[in-house]
Protein backbone atom coordinates (compact mmCIF):
# COMPACT_ATOMS: atom_id res chain seq x y z
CA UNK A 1 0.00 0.00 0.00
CA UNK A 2 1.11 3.39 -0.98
CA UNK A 3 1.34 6.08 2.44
CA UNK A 4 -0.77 8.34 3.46
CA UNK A 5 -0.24 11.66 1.31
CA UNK A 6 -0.03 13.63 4.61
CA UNK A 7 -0.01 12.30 8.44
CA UNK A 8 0.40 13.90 11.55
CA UNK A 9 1.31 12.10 14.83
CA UNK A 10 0.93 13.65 18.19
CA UNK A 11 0.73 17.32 16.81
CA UNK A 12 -0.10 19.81 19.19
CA UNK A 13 -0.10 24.02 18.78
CA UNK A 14 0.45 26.24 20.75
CA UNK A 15 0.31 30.08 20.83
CA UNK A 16 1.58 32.68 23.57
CA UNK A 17 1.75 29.44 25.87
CA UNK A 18 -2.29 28.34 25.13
CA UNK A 19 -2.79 24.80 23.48
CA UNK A 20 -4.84 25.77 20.27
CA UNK A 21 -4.93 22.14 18.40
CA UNK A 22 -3.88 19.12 19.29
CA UNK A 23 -4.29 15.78 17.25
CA UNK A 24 -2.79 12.27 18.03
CA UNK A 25 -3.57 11.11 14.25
CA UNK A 26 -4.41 12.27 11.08
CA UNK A 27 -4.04 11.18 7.48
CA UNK A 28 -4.43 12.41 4.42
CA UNK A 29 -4.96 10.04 1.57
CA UNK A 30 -3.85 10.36 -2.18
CA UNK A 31 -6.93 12.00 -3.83
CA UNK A 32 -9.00 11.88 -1.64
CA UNK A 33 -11.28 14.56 -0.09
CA UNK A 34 -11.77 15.51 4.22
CA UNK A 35 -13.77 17.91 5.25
CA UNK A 36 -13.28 19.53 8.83
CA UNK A 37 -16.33 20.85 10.39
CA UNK A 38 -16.47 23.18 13.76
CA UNK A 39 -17.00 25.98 15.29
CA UNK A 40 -15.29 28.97 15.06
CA UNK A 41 -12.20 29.20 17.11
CA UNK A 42 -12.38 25.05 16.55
CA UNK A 43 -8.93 25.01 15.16
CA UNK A 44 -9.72 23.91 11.92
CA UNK A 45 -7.40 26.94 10.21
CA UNK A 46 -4.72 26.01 12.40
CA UNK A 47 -5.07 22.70 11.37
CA UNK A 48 -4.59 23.48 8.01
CA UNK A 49 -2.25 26.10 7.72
CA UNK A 50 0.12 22.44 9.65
CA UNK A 51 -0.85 20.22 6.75
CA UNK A 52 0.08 23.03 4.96
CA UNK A 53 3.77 23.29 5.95
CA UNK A 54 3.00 27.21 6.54
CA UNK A 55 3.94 26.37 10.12
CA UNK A 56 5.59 24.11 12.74
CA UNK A 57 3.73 22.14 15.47
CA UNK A 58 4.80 22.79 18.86
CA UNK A 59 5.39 18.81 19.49
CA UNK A 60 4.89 16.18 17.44
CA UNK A 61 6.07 14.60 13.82
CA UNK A 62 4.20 15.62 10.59
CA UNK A 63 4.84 13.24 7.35
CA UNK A 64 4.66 14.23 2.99
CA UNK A 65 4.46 10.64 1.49
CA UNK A 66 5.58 8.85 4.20
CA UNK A 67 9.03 11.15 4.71
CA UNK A 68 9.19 13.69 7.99
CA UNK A 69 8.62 17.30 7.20
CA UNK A 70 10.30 20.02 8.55
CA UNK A 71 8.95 24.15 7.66
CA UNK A 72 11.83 24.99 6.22
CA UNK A 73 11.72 25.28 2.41
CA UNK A 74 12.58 21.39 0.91
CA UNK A 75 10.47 20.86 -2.07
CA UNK A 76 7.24 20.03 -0.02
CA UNK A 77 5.94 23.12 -0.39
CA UNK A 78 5.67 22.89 -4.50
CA UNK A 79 3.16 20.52 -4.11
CA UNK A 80 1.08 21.46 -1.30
CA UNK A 81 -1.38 25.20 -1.35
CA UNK A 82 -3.66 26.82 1.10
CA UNK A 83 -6.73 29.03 -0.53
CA UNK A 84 -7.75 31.16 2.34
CA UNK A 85 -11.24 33.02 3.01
CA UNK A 86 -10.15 37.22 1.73
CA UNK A 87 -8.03 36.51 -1.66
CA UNK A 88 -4.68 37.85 -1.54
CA UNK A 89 -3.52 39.18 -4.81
CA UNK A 90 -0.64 40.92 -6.46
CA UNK A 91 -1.35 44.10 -7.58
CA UNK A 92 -0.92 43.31 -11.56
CA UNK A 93 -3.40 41.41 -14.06
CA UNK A 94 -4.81 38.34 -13.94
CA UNK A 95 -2.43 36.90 -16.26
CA UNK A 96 0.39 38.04 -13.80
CA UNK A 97 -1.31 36.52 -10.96
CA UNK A 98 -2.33 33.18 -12.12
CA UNK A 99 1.22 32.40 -13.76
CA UNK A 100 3.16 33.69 -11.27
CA UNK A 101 3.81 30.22 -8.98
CA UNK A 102 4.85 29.02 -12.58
CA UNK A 103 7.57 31.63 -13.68
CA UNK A 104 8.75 31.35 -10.73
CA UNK A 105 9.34 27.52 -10.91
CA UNK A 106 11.06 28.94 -13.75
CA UNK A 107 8.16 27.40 -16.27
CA UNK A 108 7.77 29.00 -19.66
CA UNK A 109 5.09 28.85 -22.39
CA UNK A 110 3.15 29.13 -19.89
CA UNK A 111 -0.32 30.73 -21.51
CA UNK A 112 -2.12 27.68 -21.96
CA UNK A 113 -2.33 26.76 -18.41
CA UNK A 114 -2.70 30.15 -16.93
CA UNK A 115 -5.99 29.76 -19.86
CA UNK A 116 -6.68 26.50 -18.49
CA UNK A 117 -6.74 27.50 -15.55
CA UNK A 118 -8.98 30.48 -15.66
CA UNK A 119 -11.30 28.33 -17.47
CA UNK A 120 -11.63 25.77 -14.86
CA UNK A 121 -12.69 28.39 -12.10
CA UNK A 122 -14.96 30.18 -14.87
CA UNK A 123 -13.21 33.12 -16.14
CA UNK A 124 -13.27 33.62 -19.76
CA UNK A 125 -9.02 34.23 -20.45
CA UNK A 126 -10.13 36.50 -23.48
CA UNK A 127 -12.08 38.49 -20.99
CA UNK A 128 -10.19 38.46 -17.78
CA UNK A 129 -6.72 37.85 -18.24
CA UNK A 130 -5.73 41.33 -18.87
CA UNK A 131 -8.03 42.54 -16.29
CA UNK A 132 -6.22 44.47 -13.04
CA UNK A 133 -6.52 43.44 -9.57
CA UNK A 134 -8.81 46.42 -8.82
CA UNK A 135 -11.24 45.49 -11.49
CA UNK A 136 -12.46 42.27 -10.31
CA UNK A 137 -15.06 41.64 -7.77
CA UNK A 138 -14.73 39.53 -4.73
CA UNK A 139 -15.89 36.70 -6.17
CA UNK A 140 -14.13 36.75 -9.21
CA UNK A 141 -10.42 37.75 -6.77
CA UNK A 142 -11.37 34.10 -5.08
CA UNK A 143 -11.67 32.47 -8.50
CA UNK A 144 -8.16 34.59 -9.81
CA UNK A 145 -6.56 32.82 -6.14
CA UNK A 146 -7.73 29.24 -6.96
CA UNK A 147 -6.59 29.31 -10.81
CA UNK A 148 -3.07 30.71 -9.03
CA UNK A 149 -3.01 27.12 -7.07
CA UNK A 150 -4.62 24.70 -9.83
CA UNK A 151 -2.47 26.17 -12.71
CA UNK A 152 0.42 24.26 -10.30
CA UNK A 153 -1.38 21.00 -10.25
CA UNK A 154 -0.62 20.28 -6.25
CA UNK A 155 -0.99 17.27 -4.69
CA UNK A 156 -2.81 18.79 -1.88
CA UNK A 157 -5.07 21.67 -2.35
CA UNK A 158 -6.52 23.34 0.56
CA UNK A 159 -9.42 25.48 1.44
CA UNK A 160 -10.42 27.36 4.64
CA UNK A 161 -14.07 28.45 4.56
CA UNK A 162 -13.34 29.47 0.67
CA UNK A 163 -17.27 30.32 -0.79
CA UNK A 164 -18.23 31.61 2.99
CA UNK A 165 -18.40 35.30 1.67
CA UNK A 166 -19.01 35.04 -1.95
CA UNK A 167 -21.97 34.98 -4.14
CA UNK A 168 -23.78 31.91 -5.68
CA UNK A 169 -22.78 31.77 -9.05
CA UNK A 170 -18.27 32.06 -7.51
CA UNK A 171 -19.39 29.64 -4.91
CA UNK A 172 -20.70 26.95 -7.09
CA UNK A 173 -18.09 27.76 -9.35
CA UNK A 174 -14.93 27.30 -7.06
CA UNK A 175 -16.46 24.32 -5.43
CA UNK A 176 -16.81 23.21 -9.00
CA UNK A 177 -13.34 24.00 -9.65
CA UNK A 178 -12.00 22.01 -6.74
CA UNK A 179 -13.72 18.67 -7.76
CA UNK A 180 -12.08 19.35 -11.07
CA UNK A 181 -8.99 19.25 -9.68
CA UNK A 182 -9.37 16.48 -8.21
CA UNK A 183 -10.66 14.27 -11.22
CA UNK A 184 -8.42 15.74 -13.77
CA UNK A 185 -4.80 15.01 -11.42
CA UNK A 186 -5.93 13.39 -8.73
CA UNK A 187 -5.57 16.51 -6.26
CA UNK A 188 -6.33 15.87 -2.08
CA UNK A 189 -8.81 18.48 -1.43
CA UNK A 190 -9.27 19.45 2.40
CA UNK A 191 -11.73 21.91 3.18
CA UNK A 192 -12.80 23.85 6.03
CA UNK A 193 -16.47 24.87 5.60
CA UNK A 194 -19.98 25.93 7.50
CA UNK A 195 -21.30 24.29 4.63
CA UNK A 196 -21.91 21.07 5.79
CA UNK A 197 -24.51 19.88 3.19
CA UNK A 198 -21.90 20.76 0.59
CA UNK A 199 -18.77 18.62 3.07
CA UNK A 200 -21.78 16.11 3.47
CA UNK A 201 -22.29 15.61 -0.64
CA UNK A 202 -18.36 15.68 -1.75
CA UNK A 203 -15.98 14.43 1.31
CA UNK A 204 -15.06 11.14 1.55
CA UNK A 205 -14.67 11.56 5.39
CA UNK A 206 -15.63 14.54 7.61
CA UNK A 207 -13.56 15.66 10.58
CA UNK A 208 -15.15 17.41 13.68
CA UNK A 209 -13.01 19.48 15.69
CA UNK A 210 -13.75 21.20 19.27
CA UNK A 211 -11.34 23.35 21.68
CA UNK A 212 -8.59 22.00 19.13
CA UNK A 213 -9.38 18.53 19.63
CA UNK A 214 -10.82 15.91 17.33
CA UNK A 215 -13.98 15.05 18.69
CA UNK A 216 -15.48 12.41 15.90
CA UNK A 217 -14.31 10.80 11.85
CA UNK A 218 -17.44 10.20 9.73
């Protein structure tokens, strides 16, 4: 049998001395998709931003296809991303946004999967590649964010609460997006969501989390 994509033993957070999270197992399989579920303050970003090498645990061993991880840049992180809740984009066009992750993998040609890209979160590339940061509604910044992550093809692609402030149309559209990713290269999706008829429908498990423990696997 093939590992676990991502594991964690025995993590535990902390912050300013206060235990935030702490889980004795978790694993993340090839392609498959977790949801995490719980209230605010649950520790379900904290969670995340771990599994998404963005930082270290405070204790305890986390694991990239069966090989210890440490936060310090070693390759893990080119196949890993975190989409976040408020979009965080460069302040240049779409275009520049999407292909950015590639050019700086030092990837040329890259036009027809920035285009691909755009096309899988919605976005017309005739219409919206040359279109500025400032031009684009929130919905629309979201879908820009996720084409910046699928145009890399991760492994892993992870969402914290990413349709909770957008309207229908970008919210069926990105969780549209993310299912693609998943069929078309086999992409682990994790996602943190209020939603839970939509975590219901798509996850293959569901992961409830209370005062940063895990409190039941369905």
């Amino acid at each position: 049998m093939s590992a676990p994509l991502i594991q964690l033993f025995n993590v535990c957070q902390r912050y300013s001395g206060r235990t935030v999270l702490c889980v004795d197992r978790l694993s993340i399989e090839p392609g498959s998709i977790v949801g995490l579920a719980g209230p605010n303050g649950s520790g379900k970003s904290t969670l995340l931003r771990m599994l998404a090498f963005l930082e270290a645990p405070a204790s305890g061993t986390l694991t990239f296809m069966g090989e210890p991880v440490s936060i310090k840049p070693n390759g893990v992180h080119r196949h890993v991303t975190l989409l976040v809740q408020e979009p965080y984009l460069l302040k240049r066009s779409v275009h520049a946004n999407v292909s950015y992750g590639l050019k700086v993998r030092g990837e040329e040609n890259v036009t027809d999967r920035v285009n691909h890209a755009l096309e899988m979160v919605g976005l017309d590339p005739d219409k919206f590649s040359q279109r500025q940061w400032y031009e684009l509604s929130g919905g629309e910044a979201q879908r820009v964010a996720l084409a910046a992550r699928l145009v890399l093809k991760p492994k892993a692609l992870l969402m914290d609460e990413p349709t909770a402030s957008l309207d229908g149309q970008s919210a069926t559209l990105i969780r549209q997006a993310a299912l693609a990713a998943r069929k078309e290269y086999g992409a682990s999706l994790v996602i943190a969501s209020h939603d839970m008829a939509w975590l219901s429908a798509v996850s293959d498990h569901i992961v409830h989390l209370e005062h940063g423990e895990i409190t039941d696997i369905k």
